[in-house]
Each structure stands twice: as C-alpha cells, then as structure tokens.
C-alpha atoms as a PDB file:
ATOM      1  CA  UNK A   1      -6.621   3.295  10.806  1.00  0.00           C
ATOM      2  CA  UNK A   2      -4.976  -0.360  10.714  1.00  0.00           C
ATOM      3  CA  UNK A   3      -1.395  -1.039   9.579  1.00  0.00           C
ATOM      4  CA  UNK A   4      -1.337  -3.455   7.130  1.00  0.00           C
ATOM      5  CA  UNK A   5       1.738  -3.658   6.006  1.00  0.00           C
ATOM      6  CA  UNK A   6       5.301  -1.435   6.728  1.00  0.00           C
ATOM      7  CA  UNK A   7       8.659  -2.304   5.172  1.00  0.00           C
ATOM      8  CA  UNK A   8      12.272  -0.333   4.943  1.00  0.00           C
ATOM      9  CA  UNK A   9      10.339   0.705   1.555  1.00  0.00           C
ATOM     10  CA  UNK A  10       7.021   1.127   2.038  1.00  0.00           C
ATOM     11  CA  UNK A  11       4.153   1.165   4.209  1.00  0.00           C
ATOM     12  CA  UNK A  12       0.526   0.273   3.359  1.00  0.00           C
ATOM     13  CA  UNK A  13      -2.661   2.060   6.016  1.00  0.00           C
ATOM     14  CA  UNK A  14      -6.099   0.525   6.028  1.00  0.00           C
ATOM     15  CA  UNK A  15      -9.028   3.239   6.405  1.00  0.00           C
ATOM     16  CA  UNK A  16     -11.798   0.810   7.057  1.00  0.00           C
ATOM     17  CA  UNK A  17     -14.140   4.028   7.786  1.00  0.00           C
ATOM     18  CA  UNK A  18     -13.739   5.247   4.182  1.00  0.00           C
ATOM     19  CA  UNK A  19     -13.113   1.479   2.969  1.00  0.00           C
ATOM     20  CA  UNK A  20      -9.690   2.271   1.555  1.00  0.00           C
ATOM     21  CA  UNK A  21      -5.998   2.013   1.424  1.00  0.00           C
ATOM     22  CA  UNK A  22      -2.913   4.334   1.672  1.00  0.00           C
ATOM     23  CA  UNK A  23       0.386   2.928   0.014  1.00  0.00           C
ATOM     24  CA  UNK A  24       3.389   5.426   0.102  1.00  0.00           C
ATOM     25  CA  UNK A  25       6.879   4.790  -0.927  1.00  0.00           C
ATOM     26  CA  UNK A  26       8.847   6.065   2.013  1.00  0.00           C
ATOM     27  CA  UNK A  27      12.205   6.451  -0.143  1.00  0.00           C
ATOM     28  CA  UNK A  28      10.361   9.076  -2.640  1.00  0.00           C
ATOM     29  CA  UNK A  29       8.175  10.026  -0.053  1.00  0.00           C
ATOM     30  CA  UNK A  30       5.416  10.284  -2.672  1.00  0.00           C
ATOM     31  CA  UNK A  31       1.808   7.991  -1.979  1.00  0.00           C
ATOM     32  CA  UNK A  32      -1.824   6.923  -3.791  1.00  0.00           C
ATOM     33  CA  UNK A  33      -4.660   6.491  -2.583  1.00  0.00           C
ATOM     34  CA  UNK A  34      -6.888   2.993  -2.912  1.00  0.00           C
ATOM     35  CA  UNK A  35     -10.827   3.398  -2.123  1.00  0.00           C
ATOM     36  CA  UNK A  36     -14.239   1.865  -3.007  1.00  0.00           C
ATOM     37  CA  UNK A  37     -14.196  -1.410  -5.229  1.00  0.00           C
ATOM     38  CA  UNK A  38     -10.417  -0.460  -6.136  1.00  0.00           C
ATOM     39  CA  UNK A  39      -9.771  -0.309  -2.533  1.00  0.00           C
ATOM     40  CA  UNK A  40     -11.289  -4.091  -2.093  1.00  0.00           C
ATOM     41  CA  UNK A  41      -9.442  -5.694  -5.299  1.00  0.00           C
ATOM     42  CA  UNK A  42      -6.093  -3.946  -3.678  1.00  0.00           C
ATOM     43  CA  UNK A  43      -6.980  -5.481  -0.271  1.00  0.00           C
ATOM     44  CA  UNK A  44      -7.739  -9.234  -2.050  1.00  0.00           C
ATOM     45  CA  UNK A  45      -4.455  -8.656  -4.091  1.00  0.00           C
ATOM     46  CA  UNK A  46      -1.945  -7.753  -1.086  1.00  0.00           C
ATOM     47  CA  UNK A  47      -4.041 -10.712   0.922  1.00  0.00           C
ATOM     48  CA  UNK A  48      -2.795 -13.429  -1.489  1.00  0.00           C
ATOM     49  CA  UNK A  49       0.681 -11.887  -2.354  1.00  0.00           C
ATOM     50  CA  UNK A  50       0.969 -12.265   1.725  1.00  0.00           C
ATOM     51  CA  UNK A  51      -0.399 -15.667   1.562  1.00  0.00           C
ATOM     52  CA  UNK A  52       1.727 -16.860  -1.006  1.00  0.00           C
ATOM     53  CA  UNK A  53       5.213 -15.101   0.706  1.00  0.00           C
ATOM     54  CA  UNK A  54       4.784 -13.339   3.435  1.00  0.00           C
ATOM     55  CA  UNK A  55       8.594 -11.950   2.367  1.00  0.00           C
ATOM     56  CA  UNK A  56       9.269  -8.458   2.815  1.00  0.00           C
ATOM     57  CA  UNK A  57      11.191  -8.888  -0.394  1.00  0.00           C
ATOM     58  CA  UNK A  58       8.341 -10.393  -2.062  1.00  0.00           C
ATOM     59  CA  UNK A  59       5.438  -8.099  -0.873  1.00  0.00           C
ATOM     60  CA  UNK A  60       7.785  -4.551  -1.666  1.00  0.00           C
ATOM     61  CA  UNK A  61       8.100  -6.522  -5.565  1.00  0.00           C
ATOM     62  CA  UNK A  62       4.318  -6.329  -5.494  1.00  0.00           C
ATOM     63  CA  UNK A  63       3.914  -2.870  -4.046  1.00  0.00           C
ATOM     64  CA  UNK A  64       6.569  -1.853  -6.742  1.00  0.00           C
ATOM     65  CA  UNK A  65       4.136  -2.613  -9.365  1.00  0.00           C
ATOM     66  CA  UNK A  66       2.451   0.770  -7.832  1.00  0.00           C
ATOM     67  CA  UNK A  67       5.073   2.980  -8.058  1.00  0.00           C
ATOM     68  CA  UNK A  68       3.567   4.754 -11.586  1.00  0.00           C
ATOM     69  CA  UNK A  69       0.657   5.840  -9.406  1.00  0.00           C
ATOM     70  CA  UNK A  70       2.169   7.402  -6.541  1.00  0.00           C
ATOM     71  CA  UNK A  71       2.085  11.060  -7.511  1.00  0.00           C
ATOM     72  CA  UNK A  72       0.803  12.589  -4.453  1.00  0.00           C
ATOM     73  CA  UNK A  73       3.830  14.235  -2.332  1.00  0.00           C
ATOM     74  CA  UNK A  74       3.820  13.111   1.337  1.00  0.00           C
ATOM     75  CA  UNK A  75       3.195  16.395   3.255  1.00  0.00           C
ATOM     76  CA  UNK A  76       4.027  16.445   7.293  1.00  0.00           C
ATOM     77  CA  UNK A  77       1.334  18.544   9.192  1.00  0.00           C
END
C-alpha cells in the first residue's frame, strides 16, 4: 500500500500487489475502486495532472471529475 496522494478532500492508495488504486472522498466518506488497465490509465492520468500542477487545488479539480463513481460507503473495521 503506497500513498499517492492525500488532500483536506481526498486521498488516493496505490495497491501495487493487485495493480490498482483506491480514491475516496473523505467529506462523503464514499470511495471507487481503480484496477487492471483502468487502474494504469488512472495512474498515467493523476501522473501528468501532478506534473502539470502539483496544486492541491488543481489535483482535488481532477479527482472531482470522479465523484459520479464513488458509490461504495467507507466502512471502519
């Protein structure tokens, strides 16, 4: 598990085992799940948005763009 990315708004997990990504919004506590060649286009897209601005303003814009696919409810164990 590798941090990738963690904001006031939302925090981004690398699984390199299973060769994916966890994004969760933290203020709807809701997340998705990236994996396989999905997993690998997120991982080139977040790469260049950080390249480009490395803004925490400018990466949570991105990240936004996700918010129609969070649907899975965080869930503390």
């Amino acid at each position: 598990m590798n941090v990738v990315y963690n904001s006031d708004n939302y925090y981004v997990v690398e699984f390199a085992d299973r060769r994916g990504f966890e994004l969760v919004d933290k203020h709807s506590r809701r997340s998705t799940f990236f994996h396989g060649d999905v997993g690998a286009k997120f991982a080139q897209s977040i790469n260049g948005v950080i390249a480009e601005d490395a803004s925490a303003e400018h990466i949570d814009e991105f990240l936004g763009n996700f918010d129609v696919l969070m649907g899975q409810p965080l869930v503390l164990h």
